[in-house]
N, C-alpha and C. Protein backbone atom coordinates (compact mmCIF):
# COMPACT_ATOMS: atom_id res chain seq x y z
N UNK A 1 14.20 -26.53 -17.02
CA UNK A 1 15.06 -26.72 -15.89
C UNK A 1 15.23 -28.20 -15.58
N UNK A 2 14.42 -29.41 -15.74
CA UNK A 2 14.26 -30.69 -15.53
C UNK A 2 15.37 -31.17 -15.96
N UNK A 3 15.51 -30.80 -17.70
CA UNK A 3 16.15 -31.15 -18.03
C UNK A 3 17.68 -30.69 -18.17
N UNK A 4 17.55 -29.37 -17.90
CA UNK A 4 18.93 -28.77 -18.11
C UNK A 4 20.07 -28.82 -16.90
N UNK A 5 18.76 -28.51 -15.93
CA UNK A 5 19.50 -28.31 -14.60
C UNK A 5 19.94 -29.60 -13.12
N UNK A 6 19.18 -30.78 -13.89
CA UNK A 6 18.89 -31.86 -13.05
C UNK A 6 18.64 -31.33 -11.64
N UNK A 7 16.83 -30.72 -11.25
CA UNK A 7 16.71 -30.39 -9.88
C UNK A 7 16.35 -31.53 -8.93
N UNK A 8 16.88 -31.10 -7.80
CA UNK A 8 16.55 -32.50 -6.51
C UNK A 8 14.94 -32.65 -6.61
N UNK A 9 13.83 -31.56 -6.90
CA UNK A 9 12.81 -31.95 -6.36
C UNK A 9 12.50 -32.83 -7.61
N UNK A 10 11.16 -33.60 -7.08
CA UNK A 10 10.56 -34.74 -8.32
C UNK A 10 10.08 -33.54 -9.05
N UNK A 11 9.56 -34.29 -10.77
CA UNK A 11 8.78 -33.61 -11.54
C UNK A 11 7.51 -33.60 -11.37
N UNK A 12 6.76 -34.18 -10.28
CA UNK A 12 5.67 -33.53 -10.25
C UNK A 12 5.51 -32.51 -8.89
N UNK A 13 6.30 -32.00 -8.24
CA UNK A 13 6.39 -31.22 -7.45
C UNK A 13 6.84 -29.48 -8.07
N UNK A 14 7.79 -30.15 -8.83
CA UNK A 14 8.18 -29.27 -9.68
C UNK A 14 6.40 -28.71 -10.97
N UNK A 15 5.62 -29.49 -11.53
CA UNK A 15 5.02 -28.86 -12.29
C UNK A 15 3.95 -28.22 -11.26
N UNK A 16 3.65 -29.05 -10.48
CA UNK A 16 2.76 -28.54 -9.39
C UNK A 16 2.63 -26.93 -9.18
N UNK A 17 4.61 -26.75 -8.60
CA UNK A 17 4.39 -25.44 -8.31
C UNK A 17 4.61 -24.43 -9.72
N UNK A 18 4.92 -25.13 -10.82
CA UNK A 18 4.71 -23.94 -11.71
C UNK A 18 3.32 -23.56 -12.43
N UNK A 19 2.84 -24.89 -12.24
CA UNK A 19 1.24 -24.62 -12.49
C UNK A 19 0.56 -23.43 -11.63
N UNK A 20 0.43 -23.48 -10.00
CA UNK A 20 0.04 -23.05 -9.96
C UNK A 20 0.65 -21.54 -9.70
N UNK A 21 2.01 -21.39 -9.98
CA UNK A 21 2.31 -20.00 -10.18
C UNK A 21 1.88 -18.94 -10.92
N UNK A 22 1.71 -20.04 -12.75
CA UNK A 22 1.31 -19.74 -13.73
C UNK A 22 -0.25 -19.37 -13.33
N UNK A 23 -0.73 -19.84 -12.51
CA UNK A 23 -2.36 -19.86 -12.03
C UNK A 23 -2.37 -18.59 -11.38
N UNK A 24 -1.98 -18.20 -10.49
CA UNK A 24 -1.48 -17.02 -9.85
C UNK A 24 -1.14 -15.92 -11.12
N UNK A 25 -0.47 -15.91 -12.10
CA UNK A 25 0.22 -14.64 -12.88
C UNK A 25 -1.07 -14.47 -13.66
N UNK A 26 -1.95 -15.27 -14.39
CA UNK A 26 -2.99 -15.23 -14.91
C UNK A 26 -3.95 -14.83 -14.36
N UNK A 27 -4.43 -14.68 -13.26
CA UNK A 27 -5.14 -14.30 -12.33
C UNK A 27 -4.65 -13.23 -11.71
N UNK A 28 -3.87 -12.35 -11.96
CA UNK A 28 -3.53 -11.18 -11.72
C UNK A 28 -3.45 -10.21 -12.94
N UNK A 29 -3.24 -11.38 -14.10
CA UNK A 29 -3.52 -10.19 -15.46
C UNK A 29 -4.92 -10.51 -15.96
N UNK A 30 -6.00 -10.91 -15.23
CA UNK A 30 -7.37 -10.81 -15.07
C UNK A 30 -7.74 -9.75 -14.36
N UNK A 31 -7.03 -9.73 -13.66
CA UNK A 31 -7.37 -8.55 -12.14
C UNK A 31 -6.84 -6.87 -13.44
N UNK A 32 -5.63 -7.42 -13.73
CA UNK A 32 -5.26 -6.22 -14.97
C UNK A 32 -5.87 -5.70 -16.02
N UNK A 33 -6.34 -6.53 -16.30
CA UNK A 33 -7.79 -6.55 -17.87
C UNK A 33 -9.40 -6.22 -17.52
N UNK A 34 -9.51 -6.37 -16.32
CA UNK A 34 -10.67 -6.05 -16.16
C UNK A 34 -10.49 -4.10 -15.58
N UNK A 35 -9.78 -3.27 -15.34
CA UNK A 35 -8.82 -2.56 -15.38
C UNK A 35 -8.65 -1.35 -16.23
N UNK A 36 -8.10 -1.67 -17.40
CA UNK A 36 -7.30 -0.76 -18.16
C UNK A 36 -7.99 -1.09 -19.61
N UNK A 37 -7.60 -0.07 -20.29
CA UNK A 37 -7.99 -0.41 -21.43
C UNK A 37 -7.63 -1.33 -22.44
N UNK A 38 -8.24 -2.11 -23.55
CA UNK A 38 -8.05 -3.04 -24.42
C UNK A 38 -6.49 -3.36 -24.48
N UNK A 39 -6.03 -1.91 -25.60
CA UNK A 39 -4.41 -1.85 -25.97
C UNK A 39 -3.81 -1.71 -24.76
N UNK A 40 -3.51 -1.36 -23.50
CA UNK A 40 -2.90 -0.99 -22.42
C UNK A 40 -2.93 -2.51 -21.58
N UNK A 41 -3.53 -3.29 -21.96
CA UNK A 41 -3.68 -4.21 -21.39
C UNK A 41 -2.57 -4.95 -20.80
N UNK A 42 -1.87 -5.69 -22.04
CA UNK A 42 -0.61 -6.88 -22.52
C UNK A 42 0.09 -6.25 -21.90
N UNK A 43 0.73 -4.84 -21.92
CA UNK A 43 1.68 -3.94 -21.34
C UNK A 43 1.75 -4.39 -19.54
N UNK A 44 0.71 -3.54 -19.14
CA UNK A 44 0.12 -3.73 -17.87
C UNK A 44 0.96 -5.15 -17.09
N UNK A 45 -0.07 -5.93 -18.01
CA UNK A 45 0.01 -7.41 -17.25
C UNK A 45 1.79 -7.83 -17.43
N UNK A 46 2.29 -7.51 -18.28
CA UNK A 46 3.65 -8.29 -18.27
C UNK A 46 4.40 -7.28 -17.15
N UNK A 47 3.62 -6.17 -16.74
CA UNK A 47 4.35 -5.45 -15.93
C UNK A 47 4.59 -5.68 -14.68
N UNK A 48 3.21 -6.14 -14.18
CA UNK A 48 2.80 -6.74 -13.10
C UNK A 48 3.13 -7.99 -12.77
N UNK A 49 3.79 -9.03 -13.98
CA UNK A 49 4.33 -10.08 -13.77
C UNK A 49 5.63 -9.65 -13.25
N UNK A 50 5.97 -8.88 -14.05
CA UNK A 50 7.45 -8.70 -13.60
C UNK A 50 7.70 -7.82 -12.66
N UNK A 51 6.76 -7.29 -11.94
CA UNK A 51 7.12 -6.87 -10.31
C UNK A 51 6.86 -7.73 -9.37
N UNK A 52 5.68 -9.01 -9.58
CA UNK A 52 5.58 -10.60 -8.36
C UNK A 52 6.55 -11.54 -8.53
N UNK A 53 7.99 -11.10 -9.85
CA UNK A 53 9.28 -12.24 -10.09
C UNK A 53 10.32 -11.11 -9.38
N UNK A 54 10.18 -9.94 -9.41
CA UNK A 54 10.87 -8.81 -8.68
C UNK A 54 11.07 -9.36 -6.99
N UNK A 55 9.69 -9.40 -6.72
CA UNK A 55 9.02 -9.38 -5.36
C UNK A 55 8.92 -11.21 -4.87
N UNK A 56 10.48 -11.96 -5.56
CA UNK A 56 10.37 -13.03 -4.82
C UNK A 56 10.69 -13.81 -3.89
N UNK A 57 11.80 -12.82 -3.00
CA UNK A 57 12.10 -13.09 -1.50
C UNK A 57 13.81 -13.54 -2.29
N UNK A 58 14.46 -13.05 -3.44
CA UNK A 58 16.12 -13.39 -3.61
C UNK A 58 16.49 -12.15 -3.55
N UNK A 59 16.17 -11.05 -4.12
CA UNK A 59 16.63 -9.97 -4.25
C UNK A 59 15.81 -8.61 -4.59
N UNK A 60 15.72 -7.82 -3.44
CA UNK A 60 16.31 -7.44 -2.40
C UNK A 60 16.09 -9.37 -1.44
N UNK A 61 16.72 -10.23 -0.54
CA UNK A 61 16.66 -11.46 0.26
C UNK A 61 15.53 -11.19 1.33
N UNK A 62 14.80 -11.57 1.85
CA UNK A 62 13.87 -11.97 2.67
C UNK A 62 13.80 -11.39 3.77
N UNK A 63 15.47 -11.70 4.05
CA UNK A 63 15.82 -11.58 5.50
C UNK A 63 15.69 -10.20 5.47
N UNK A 64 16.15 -9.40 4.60
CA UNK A 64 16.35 -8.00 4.60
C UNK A 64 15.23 -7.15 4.73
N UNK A 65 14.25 -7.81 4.02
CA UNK A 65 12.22 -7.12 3.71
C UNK A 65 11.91 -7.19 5.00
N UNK A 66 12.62 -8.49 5.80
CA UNK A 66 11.88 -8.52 7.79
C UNK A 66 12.36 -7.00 8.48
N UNK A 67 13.78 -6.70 8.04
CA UNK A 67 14.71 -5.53 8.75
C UNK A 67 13.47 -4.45 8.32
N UNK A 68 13.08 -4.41 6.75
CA UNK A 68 12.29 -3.21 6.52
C UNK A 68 11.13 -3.49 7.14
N UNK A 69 10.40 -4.96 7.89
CA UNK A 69 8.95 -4.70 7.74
C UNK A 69 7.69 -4.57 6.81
N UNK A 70 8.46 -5.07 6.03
CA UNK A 70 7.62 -5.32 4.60
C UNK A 70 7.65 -6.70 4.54
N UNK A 71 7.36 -7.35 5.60
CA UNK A 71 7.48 -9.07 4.70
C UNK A 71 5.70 -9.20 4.34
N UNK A 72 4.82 -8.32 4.67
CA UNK A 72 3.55 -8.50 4.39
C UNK A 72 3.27 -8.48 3.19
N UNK A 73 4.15 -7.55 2.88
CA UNK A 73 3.78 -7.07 0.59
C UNK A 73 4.23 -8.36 0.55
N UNK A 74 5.55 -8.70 0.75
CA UNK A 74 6.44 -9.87 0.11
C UNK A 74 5.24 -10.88 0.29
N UNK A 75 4.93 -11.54 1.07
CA UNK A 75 4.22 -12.66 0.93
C UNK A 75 2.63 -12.11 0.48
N UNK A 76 2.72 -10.98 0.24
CA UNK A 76 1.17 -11.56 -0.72
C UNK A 76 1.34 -11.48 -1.99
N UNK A 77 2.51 -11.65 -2.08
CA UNK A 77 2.77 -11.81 -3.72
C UNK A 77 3.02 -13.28 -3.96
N UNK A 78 2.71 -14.15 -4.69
CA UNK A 78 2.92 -15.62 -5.03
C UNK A 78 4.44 -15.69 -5.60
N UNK A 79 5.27 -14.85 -5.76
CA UNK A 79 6.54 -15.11 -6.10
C UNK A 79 7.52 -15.63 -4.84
N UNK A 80 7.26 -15.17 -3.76
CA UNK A 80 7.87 -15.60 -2.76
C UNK A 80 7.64 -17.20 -2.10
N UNK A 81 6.33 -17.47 -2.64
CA UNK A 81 5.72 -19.12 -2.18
C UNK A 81 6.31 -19.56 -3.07
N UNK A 82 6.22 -19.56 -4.24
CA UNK A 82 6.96 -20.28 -5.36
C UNK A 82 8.37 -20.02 -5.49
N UNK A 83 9.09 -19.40 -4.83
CA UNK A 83 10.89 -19.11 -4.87
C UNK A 83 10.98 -20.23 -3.63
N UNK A 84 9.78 -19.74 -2.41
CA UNK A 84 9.98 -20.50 -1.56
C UNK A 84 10.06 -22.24 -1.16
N UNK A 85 8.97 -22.80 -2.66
CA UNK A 85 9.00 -23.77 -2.73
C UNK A 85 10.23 -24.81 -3.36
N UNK A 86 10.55 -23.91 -4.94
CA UNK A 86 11.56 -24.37 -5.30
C UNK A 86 12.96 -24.38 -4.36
N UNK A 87 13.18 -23.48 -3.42
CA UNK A 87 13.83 -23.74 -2.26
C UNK A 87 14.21 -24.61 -1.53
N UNK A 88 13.01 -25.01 -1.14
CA UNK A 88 13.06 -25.82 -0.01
C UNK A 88 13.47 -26.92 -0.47
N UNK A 89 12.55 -27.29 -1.46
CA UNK A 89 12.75 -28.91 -2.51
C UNK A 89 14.08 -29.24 -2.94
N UNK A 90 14.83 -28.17 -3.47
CA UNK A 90 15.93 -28.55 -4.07
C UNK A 90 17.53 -28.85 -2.57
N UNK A 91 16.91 -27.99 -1.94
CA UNK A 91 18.01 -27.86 -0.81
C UNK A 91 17.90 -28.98 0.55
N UNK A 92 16.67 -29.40 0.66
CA UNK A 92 16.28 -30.28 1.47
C UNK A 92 17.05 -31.74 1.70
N UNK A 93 17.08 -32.04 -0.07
CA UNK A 93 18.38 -33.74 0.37
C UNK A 93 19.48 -33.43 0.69
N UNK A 94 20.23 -32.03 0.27
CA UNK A 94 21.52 -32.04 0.63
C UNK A 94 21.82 -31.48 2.25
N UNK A 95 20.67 -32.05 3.14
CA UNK A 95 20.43 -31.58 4.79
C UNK A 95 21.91 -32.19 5.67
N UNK A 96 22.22 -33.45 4.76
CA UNK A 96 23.18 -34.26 5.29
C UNK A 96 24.67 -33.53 4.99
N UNK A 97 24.88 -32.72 4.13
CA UNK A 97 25.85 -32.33 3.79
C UNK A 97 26.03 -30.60 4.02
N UNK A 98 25.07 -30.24 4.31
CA UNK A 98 24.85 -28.79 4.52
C UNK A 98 24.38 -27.93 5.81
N UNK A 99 24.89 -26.76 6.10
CA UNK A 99 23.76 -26.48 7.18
C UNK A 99 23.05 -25.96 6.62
N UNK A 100 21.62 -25.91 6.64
CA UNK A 100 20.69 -25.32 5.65
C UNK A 100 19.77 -24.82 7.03
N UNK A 101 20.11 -24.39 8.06
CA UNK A 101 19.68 -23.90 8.73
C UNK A 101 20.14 -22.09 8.52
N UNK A 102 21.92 -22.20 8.37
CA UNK A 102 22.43 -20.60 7.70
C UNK A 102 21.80 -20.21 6.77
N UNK A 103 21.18 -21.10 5.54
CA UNK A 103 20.91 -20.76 4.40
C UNK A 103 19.42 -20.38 4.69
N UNK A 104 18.89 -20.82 4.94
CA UNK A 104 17.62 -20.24 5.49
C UNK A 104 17.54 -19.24 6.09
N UNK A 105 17.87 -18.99 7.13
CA UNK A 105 17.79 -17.52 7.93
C UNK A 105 18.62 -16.64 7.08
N UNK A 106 20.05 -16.57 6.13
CA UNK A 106 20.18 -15.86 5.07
C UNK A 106 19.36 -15.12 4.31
N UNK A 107 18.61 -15.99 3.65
CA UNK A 107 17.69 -16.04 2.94
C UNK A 107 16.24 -15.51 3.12
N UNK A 108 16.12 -15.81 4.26
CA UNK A 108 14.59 -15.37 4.80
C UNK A 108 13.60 -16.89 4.54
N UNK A 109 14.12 -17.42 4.21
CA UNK A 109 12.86 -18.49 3.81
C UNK A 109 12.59 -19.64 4.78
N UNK A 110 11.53 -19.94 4.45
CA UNK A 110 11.30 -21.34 5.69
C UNK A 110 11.64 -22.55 4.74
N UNK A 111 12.12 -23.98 5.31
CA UNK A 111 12.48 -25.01 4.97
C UNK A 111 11.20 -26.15 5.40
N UNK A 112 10.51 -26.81 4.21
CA UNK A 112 10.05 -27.86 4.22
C UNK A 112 8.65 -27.13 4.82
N UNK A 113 8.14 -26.24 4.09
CA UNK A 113 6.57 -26.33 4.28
C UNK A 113 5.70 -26.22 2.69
N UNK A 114 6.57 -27.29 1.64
CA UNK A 114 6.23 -27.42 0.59
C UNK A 114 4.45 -27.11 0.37
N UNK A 115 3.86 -28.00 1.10
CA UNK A 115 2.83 -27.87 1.61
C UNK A 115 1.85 -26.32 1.43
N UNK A 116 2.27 -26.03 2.34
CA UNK A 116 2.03 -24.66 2.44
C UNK A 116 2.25 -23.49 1.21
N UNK A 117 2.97 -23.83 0.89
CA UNK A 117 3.60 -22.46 -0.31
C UNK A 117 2.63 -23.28 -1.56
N UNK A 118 2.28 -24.55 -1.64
CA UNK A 118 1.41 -24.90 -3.15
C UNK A 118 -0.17 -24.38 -2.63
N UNK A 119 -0.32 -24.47 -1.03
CA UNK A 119 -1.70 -23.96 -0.62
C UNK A 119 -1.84 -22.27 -1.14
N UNK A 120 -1.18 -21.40 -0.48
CA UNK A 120 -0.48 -20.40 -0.75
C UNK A 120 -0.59 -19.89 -2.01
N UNK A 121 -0.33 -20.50 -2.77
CA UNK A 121 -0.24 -20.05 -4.41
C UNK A 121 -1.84 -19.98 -4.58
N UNK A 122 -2.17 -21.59 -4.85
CA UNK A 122 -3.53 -21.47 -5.06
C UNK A 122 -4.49 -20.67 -4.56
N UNK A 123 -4.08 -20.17 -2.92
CA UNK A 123 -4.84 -19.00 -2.33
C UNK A 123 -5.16 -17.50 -3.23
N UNK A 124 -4.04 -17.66 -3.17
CA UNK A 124 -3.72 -16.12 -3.53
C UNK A 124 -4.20 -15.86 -5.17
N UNK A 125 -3.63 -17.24 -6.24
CA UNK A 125 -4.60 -17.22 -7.30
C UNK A 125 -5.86 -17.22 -7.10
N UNK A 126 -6.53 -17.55 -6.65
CA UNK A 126 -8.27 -17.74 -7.15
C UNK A 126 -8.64 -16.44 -5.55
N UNK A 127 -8.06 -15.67 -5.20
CA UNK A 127 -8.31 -14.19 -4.84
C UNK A 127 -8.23 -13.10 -5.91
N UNK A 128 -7.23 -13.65 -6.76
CA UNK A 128 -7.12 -12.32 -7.82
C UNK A 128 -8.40 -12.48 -9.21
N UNK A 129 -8.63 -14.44 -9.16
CA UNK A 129 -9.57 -14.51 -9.54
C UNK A 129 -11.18 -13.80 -9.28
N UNK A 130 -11.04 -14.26 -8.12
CA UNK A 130 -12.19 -13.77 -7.24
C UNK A 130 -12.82 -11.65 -7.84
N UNK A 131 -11.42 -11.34 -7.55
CA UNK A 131 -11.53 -9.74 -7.80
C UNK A 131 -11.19 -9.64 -9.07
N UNK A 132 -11.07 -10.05 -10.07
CA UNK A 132 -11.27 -9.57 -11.44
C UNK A 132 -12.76 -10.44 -11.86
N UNK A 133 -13.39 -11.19 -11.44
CA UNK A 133 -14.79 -11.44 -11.27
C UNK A 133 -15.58 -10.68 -11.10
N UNK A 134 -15.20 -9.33 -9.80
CA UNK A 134 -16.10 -8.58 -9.63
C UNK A 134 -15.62 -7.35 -10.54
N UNK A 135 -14.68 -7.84 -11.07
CA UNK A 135 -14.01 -6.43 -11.47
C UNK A 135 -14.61 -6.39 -13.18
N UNK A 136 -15.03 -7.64 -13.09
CA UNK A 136 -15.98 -7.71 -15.18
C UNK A 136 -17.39 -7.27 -14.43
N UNK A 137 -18.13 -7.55 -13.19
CA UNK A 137 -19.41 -7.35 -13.07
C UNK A 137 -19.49 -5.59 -12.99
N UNK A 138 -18.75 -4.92 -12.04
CA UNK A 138 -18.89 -3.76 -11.48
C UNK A 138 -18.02 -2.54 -12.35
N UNK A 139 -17.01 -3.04 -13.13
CA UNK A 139 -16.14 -1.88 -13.69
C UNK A 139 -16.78 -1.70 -15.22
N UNK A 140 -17.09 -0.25 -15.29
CA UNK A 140 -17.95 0.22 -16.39
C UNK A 140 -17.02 0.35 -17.51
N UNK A 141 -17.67 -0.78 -18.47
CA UNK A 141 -16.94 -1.43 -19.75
C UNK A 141 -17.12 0.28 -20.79
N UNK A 142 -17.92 1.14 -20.42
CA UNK A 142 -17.97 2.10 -21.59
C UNK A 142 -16.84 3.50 -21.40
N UNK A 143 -16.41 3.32 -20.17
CA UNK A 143 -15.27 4.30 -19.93
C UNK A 143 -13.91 3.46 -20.59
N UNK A 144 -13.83 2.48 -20.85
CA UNK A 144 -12.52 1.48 -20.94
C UNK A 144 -12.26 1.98 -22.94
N UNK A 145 -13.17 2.27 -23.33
CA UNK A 145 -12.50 2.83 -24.79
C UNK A 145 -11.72 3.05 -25.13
């Protein structure tokens, strides 16, 4: 995208949050592997990736998950901090030329708590860490055959 798409945010804001997205998806197909069996594994986990890129506050939009009352699933999924971040970053310089106040409440998303959504990620990664930790100590490796 750096290169293809020329984004407003810098490149290290930009790897920041894909690092730790990537930190987050890995740490949920830990949480997956400790889980399911050997072969069922790879399946699993790309599945589960692709319901926290499902579940990232564009579609179904944000605003809409508040109408249902579901913004709780939505944000404990790291797809929404990381949609949310690339958001904010890219839309933020053009403040002078835009109302990005519509686009926000559209959207569902908050503006300029970059901050927050890289805390956020990392949270929520090293939780899934946390529970596939207990999930190698406590889940009985001889049923997993």
């Amino acid at each position: 995208m750096g290169v293809l798409a020329t984004p407003m945010m810098s490149f290290t804001h930009m790897y920041a949050a894909n690092l730790l997205y990537f930190y987050c998806t890995y740490g949920l197909s830990s949480c997956v592997a400790m889980v399911v069996k050997r072969e069922d594994g790879p399946l699993l986990a790309v599945l589960t990736s692709l319901i926290i890129g499902i579940m990232g506050g564009v579609a179904p939009p944000l605003s809409k998950v508040k109408v249902w009352r579901m913004v709780w699933l939505w944000r404990s999924s790291p797809g929404v901090w990381f949609t949310e971040a690339y958001f904010s970053q890219n839309l933020l310089p053009f403040d002078y030329l835009y109302v990005l106040e519509v686009a926000s409440e559209s959207l569902g998303f908050t503006l300029g708590q970059f901050r927050l959504d890289m805390l956020m990620l990392f949270v929520i990664g090293t939780i899934y860490r946390i529970v596939a930790y207990f999930g190698l100590i406590f889940v009985d490796r001889q049923r997993q055959k």
